[in-house]
N, C-alpha and C. Protein backbone atom coordinates (compact mmCIF):
# COMPACT_ATOMS: atom_id res chain seq x y z
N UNK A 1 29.94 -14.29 21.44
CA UNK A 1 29.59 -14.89 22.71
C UNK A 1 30.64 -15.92 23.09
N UNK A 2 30.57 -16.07 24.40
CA UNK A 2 31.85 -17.30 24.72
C UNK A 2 31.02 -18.56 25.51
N UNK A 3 31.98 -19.63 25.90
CA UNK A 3 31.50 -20.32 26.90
C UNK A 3 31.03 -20.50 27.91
N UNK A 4 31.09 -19.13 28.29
CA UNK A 4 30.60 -18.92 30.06
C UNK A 4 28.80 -18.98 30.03
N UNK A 5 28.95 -19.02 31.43
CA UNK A 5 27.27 -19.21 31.63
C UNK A 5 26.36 -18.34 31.08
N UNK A 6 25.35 -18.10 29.98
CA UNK A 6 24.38 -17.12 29.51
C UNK A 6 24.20 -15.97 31.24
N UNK A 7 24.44 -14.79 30.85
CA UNK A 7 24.16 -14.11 31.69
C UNK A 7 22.81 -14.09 31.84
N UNK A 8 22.22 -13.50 32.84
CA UNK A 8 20.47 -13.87 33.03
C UNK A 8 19.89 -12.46 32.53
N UNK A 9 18.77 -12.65 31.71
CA UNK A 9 17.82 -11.85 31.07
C UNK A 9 17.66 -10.94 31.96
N UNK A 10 17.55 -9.16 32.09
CA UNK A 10 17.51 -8.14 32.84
C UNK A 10 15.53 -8.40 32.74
N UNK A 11 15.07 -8.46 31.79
CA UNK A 11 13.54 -8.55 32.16
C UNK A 11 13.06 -9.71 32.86
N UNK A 12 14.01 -10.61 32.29
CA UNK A 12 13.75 -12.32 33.27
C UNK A 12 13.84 -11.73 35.22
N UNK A 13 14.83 -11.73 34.95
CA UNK A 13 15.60 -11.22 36.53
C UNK A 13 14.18 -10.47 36.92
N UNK A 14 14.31 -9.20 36.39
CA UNK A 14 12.97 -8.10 37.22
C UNK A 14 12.45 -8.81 37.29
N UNK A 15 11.15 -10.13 36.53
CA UNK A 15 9.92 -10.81 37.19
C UNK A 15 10.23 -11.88 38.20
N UNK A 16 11.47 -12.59 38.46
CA UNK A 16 12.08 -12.99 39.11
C UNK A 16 11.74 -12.73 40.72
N UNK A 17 12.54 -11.09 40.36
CA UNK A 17 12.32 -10.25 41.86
C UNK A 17 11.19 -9.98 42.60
N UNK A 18 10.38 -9.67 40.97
CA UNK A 18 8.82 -9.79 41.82
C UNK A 18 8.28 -10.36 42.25
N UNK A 19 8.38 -11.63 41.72
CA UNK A 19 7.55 -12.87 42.06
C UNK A 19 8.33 -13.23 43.66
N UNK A 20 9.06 -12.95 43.75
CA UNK A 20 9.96 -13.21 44.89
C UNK A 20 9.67 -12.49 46.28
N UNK A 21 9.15 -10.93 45.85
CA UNK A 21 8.84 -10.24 46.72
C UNK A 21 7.24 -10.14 46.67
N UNK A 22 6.69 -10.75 45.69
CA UNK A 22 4.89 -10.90 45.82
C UNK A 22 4.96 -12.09 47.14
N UNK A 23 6.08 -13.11 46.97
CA UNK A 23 5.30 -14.35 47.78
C UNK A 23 6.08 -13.91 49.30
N UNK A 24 7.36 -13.18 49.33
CA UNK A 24 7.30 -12.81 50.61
C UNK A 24 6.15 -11.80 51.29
N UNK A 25 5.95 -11.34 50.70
CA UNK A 25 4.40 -10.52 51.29
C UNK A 25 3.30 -11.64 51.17
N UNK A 26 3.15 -12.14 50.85
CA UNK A 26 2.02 -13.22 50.84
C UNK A 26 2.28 -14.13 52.33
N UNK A 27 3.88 -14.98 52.04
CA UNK A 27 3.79 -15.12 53.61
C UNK A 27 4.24 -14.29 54.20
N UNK A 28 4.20 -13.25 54.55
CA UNK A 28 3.97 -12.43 55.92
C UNK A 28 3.07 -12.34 56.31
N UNK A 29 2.06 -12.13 55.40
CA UNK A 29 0.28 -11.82 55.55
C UNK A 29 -0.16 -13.08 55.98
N UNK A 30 0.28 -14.10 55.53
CA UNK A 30 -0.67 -15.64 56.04
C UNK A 30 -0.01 -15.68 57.58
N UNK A 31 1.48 -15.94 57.64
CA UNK A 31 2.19 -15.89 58.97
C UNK A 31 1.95 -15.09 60.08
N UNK A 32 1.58 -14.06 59.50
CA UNK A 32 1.32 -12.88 60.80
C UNK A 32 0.30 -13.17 61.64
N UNK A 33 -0.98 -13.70 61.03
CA UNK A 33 -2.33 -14.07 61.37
C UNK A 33 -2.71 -15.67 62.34
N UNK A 34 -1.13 -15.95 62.06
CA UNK A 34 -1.53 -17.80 62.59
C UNK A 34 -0.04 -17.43 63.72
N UNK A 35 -1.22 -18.29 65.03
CA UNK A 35 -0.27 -17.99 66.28
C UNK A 35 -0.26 -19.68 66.78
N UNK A 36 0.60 -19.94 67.00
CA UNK A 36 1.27 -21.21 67.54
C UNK A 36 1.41 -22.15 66.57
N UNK A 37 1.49 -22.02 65.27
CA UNK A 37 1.58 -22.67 64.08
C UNK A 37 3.09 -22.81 63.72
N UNK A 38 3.42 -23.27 63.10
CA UNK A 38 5.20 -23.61 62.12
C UNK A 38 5.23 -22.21 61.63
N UNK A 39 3.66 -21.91 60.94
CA UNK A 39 3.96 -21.01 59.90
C UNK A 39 2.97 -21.44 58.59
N UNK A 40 3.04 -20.67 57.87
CA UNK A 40 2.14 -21.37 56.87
C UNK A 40 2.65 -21.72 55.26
N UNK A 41 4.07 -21.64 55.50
CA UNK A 41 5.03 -21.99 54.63
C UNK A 41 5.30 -23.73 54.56
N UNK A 42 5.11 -23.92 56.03
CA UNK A 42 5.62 -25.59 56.36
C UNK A 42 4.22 -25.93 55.95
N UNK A 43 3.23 -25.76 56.05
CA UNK A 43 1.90 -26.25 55.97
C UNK A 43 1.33 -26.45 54.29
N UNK A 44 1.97 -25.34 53.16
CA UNK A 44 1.45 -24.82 52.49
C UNK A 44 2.65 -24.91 51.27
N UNK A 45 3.37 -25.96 50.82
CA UNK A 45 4.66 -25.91 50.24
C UNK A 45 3.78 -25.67 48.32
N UNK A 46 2.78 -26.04 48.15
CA UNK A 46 2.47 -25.45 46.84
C UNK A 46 2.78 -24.11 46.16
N UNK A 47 2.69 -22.91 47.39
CA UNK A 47 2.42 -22.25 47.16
C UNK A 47 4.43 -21.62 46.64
N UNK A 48 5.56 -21.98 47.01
CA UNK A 48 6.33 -22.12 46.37
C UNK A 48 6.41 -22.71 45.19
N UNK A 49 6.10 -23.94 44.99
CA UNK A 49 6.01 -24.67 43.54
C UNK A 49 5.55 -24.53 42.65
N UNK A 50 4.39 -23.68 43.07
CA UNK A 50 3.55 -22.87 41.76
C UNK A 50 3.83 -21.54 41.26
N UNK A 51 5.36 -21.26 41.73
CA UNK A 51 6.04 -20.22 41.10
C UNK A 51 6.67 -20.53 39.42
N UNK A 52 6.46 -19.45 38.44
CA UNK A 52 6.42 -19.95 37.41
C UNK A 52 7.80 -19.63 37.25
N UNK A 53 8.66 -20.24 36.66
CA UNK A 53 10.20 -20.59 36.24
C UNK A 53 10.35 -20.51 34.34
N UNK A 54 11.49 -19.64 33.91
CA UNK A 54 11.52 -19.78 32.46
C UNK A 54 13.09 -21.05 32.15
N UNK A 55 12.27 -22.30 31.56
CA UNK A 55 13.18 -23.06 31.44
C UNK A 55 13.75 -22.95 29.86
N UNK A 56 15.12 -23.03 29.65
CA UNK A 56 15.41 -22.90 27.96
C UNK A 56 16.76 -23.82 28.06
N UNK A 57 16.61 -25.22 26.85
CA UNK A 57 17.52 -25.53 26.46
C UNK A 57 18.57 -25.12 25.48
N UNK A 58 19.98 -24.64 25.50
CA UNK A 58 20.87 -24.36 24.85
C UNK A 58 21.34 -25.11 23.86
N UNK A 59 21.05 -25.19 22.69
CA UNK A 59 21.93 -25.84 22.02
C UNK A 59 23.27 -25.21 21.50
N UNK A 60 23.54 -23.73 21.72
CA UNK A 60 24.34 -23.70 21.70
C UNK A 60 24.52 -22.09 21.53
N UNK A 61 25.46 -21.68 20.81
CA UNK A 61 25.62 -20.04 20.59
C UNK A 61 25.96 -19.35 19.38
N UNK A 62 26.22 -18.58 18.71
CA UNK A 62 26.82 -18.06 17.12
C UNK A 62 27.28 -17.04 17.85
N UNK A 63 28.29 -16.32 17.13
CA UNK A 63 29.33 -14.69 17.07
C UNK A 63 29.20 -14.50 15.75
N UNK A 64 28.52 -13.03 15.53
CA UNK A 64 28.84 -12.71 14.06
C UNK A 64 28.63 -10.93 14.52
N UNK A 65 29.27 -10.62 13.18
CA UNK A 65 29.32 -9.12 12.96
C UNK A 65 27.51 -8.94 12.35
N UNK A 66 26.68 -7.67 13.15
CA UNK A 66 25.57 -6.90 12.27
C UNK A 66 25.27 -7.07 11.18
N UNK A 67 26.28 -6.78 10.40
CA UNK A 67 26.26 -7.26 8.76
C UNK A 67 25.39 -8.36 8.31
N UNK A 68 26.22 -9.54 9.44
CA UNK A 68 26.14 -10.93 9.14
C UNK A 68 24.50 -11.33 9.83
N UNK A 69 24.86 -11.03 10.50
CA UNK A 69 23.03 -11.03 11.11
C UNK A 69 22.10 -10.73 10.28
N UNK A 70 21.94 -9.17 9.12
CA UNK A 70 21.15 -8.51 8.62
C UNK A 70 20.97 -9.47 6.90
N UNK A 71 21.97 -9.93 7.11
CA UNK A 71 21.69 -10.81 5.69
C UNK A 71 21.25 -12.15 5.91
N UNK A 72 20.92 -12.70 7.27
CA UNK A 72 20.36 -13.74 7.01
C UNK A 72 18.82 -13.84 6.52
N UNK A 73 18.72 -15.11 6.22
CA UNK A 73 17.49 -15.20 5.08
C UNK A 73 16.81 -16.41 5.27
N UNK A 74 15.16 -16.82 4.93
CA UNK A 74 15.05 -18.12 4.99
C UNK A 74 15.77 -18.99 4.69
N UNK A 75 16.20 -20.25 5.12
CA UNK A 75 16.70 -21.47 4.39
C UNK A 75 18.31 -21.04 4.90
N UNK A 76 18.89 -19.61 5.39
CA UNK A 76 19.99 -19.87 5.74
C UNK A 76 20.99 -20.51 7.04
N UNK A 77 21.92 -21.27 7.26
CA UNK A 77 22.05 -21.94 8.25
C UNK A 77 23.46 -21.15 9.22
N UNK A 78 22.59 -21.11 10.25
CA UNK A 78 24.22 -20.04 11.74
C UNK A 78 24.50 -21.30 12.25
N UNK A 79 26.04 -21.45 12.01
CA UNK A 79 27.37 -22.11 12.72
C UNK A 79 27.32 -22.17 14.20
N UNK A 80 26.58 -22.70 15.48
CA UNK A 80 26.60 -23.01 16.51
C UNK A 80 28.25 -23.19 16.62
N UNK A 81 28.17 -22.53 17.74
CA UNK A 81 29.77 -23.27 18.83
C UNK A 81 29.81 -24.71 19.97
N UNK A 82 29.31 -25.49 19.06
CA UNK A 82 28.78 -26.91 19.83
C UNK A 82 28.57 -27.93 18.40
N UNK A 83 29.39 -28.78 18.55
CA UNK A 83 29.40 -30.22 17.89
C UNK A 83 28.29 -30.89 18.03
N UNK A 84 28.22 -31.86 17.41
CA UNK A 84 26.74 -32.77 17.33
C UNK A 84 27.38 -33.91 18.09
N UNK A 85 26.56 -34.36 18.92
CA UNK A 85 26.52 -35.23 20.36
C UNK A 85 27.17 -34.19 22.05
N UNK A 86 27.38 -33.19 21.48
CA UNK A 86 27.75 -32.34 22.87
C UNK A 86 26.62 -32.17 23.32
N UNK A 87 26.85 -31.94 25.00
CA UNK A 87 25.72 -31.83 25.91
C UNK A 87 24.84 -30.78 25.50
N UNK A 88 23.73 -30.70 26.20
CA UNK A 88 23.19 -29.06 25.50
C UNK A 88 23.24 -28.53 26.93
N UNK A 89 22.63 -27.51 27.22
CA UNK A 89 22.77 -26.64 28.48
C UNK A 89 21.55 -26.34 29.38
N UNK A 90 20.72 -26.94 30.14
CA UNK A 90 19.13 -26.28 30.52
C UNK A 90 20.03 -25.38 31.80
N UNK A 91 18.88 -24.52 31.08
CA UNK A 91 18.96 -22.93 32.00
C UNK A 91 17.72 -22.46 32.50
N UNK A 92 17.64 -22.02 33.66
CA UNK A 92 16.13 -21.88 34.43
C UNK A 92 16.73 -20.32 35.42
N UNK A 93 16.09 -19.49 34.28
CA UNK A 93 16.57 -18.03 34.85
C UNK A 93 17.18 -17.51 34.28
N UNK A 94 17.76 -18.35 33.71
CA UNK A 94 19.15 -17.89 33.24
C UNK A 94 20.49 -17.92 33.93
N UNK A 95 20.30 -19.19 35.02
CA UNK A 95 21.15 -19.88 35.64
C UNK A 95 21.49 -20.89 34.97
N UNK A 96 22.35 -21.95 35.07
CA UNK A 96 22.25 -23.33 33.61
C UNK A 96 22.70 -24.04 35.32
N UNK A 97 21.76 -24.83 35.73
CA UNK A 97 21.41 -25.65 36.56
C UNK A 97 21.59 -27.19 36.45
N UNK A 98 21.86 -27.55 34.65
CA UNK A 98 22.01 -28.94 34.30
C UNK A 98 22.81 -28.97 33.08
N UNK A 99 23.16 -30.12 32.63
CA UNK A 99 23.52 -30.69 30.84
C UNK A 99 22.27 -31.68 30.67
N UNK A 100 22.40 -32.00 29.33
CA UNK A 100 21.46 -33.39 28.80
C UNK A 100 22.15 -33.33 27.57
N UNK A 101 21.65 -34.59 26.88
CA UNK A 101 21.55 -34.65 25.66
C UNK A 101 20.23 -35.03 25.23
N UNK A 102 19.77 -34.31 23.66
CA UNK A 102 18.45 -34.79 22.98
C UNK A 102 18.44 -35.87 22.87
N UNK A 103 17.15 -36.01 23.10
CA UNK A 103 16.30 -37.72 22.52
C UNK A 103 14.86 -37.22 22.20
N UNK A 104 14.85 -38.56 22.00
CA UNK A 104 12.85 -38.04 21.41
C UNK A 104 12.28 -38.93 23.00
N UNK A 105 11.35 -37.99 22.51
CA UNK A 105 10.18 -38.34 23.71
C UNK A 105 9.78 -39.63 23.25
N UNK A 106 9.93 -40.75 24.44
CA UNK A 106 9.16 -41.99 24.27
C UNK A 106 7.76 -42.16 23.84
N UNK A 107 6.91 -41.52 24.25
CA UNK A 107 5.33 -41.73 23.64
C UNK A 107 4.80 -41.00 22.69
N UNK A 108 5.64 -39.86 21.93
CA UNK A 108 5.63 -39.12 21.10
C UNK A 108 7.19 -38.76 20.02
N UNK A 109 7.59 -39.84 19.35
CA UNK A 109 8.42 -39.70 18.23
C UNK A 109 8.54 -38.40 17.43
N UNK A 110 7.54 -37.67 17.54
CA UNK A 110 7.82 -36.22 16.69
C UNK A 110 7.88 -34.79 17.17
N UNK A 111 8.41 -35.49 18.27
CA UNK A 111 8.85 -34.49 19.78
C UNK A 111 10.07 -34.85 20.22
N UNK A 112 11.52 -33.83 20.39
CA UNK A 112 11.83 -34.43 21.50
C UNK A 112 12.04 -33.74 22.47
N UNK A 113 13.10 -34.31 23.39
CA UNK A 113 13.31 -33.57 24.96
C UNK A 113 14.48 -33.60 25.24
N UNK A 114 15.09 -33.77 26.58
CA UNK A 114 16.54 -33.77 26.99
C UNK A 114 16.48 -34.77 28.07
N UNK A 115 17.65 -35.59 27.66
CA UNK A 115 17.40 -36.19 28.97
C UNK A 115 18.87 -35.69 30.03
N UNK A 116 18.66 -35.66 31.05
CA UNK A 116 19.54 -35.03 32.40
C UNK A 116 20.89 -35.60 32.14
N UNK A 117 22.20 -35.43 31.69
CA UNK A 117 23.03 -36.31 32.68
C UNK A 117 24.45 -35.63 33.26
N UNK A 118 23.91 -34.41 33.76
CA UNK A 118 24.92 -33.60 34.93
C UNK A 118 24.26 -32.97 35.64
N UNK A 119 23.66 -32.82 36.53
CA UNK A 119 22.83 -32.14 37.70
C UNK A 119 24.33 -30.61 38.24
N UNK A 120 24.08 -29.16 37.53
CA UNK A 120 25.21 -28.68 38.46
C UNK A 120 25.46 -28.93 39.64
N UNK A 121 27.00 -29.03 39.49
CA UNK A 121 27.18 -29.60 41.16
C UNK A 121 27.74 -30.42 41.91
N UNK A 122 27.13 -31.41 40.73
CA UNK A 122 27.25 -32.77 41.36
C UNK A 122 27.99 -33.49 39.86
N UNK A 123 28.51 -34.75 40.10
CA UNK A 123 29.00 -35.26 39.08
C UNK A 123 27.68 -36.02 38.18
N UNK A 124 28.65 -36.66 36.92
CA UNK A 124 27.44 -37.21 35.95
C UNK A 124 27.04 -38.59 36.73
N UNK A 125 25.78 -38.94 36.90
CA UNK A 125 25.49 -39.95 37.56
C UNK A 125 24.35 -40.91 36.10
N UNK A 126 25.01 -41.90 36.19
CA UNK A 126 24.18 -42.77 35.16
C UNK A 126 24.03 -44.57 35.88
């Protein structure tokens, strides 16, 4: 594998599409029915937001030959292509939309999370 952006999951993508083309039929059906209105998109913005999204942080990637794959074993450890303190990667789709680095969750120490600090796009803002 290389550096470039994780290409996006072919089964991710298909539910993607669906969900995409369930809610354009959804508003057509609400829109069609309401006359002198915005619409029921401007009225009704949940109904975007409650689209479900697959979020996955990257820590990173391995390249190995079959072989090398078939012999791994409990307790054995794969060589990431990412240093310790490098950003990690959040990907939503299988687009990578941000960086962070780990921390632990403030109200829960035996958890952690990521915190943001490159929004794609835009520069690092701190």
């Amino acid at each position: 594998m290389t550096n470039a952006e994780p290409e996006p999951q072919e089964n991710g993508e298909e539910e993607l599409n669906k969900a995409i083309e369930e809610l354009k039929d959804v508003l057509h059906e609400e829109t069609s029915g309401i006359s002198g209105e915005a619409g029921s998109f401007a009225s009704n913005p949940e109904l975007v937001m409650s689209i479900p999204v697959e979020v996955q942080i990257v820590l990173g990637s391995a390249e190995m030959p079959v072989s090398q794959l078939m012999a791994l074993k409990k307790g054995s450890t794969v060589s990431l292509n990412r240093r310790v303190g490098e950003p990690v990667e959040i990907v939503v789709n299988g687009r990578r939309i941000a960086r962070g680095e780990i921390t632990l969750v403030e109200d829960d120490p035996s958890r952690f999370g990521v915190k943001l600090t490159e929004i794609a796009g835009r520069a690092s803002a701190q």
